[in-house]
C-alpha atoms as a PDB file:
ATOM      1  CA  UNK A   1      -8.230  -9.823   4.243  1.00  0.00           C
ATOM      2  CA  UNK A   2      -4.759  -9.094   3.628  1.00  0.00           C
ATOM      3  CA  UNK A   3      -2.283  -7.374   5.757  1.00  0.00           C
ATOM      4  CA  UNK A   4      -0.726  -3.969   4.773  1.00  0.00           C
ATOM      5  CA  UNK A   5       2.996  -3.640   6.400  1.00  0.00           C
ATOM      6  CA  UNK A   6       3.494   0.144   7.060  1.00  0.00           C
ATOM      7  CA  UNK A   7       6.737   2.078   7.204  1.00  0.00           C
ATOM      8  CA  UNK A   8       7.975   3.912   9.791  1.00  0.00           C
ATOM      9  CA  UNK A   9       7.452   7.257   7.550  1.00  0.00           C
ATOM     10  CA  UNK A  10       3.311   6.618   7.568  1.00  0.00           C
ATOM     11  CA  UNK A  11       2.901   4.937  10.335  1.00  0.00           C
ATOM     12  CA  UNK A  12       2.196   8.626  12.411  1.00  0.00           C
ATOM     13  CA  UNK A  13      -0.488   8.353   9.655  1.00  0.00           C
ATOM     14  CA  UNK A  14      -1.706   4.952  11.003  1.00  0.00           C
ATOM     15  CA  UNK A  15      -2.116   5.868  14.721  1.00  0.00           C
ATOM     16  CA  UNK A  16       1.267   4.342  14.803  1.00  0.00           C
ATOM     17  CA  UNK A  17      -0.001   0.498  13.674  1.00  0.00           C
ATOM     18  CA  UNK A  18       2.833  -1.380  11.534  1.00  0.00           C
ATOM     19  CA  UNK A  19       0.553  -3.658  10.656  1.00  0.00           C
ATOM     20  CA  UNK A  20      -2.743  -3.179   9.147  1.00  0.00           C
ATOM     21  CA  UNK A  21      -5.882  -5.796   8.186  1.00  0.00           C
ATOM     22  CA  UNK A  22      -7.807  -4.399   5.620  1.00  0.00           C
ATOM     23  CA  UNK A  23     -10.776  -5.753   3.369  1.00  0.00           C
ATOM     24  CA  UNK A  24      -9.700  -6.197  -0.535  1.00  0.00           C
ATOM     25  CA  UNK A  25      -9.921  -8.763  -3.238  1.00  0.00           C
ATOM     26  CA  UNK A  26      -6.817  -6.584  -5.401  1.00  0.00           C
ATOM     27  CA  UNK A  27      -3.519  -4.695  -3.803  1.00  0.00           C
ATOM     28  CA  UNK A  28      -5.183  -1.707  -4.976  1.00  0.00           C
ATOM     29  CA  UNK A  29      -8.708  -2.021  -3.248  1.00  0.00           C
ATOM     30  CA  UNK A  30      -6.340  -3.477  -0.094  1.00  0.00           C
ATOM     31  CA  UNK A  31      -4.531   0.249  -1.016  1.00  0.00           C
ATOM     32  CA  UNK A  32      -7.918   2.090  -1.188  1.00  0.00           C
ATOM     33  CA  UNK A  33      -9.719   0.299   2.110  1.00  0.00           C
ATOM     34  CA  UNK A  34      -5.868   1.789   4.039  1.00  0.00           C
ATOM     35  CA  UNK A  35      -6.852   5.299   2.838  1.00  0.00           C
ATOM     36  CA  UNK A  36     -10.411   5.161   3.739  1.00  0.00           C
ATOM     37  CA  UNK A  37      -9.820   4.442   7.331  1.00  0.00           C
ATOM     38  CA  UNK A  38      -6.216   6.185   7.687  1.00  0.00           C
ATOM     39  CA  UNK A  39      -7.403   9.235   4.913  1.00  0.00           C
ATOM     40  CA  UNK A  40      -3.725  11.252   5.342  1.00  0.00           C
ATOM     41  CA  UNK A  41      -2.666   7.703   3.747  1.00  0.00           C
ATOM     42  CA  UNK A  42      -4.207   8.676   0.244  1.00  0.00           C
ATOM     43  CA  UNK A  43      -2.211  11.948  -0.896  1.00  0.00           C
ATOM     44  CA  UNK A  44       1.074   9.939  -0.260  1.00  0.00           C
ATOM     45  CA  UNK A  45       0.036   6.641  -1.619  1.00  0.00           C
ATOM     46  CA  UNK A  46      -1.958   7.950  -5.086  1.00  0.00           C
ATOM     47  CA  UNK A  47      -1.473  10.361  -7.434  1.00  0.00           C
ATOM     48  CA  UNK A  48      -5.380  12.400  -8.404  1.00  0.00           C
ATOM     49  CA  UNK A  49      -5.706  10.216 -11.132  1.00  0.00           C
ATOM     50  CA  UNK A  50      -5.930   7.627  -8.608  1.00  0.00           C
ATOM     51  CA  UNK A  51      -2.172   5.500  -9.643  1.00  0.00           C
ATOM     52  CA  UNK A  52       0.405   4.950  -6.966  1.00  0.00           C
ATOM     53  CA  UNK A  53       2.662   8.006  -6.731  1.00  0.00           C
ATOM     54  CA  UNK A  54       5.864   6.804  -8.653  1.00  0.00           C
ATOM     55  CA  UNK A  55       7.780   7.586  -5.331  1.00  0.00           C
ATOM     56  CA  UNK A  56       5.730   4.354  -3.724  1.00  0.00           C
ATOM     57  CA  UNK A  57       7.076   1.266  -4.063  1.00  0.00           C
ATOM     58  CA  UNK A  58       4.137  -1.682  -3.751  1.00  0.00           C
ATOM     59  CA  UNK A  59       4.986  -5.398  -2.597  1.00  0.00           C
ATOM     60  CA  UNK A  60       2.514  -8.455  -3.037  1.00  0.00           C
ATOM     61  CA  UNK A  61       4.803 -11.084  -1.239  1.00  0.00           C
ATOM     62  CA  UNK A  62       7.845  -9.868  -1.871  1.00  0.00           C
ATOM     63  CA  UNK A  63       6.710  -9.179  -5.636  1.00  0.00           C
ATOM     64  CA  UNK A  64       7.085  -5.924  -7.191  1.00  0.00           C
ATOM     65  CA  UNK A  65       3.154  -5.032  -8.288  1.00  0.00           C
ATOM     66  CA  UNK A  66       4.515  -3.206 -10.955  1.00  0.00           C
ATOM     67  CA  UNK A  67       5.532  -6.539 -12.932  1.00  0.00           C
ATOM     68  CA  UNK A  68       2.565  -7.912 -11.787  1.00  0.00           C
ATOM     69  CA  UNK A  69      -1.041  -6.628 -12.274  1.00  0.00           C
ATOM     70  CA  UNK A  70      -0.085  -3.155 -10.669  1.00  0.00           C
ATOM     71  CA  UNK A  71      -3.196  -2.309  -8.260  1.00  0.00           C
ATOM     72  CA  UNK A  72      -5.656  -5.161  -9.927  1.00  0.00           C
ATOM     73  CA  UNK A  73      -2.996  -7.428  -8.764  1.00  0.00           C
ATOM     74  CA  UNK A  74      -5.539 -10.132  -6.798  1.00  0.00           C
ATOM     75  CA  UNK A  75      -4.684 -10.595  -3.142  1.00  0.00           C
ATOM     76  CA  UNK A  76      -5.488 -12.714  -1.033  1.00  0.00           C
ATOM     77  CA  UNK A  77      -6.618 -13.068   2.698  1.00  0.00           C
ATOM     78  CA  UNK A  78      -3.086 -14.566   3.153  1.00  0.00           C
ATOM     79  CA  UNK A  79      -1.122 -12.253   1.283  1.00  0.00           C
ATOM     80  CA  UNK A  80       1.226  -9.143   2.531  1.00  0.00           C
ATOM     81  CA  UNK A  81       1.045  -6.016   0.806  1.00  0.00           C
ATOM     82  CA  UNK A  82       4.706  -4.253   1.844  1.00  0.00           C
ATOM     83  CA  UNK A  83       4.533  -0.128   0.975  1.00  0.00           C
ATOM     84  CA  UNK A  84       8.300   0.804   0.356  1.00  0.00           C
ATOM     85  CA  UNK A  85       8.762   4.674  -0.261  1.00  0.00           C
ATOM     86  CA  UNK A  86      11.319   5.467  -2.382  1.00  0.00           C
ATOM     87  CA  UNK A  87      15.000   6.442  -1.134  1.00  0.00           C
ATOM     88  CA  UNK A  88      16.646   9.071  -2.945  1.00  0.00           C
ATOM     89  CA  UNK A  89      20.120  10.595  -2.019  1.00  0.00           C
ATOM     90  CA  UNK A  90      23.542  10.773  -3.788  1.00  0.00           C
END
């Protein structure tokens, strides 16, 4: 079971929790089981089609999913899956 670290920005979404066990063999069923029990999770994690929103930023131990396996990235009940929103400013 891998542990989802929350930011501050969701974690109103989260009943406050920073940390989060979830069930999940892959970041993005970890992803999936986080918006089943916290559902105002899903619409800022995934797009409708289902993909992380491009704003979302996705860690698997410090590695960017994105050069990984994206969401079928396997995880582990020892991993960490980080969720980094996006800063944007000028």
């Amino acid at each position: 079971m891998p542990t989802i670290k929350v930011p501050p920005v969701l974690r109103s979404q989260t009943n406050g929790e920073a940390e989060v066990t979830v069930n999940g063999g892959t970041v993005g069923a970890a992803l999936e089981a986080l918006a089943e029990r916290y559902p105002a999770t899903r619409e800022q994690l995934f797009s409708p089609e289902g993909d992380l929103n491009r704003y979302v930023n996705v860690y698997l131990n410090d590695e960017d999913v994105r050069v990984l396996d994206g969401l079928d990235t396997t995880a582990s009940e020892s991993d960490t899956v980080v969720i980094l929103p996006a800063m944007a400013g000028g």
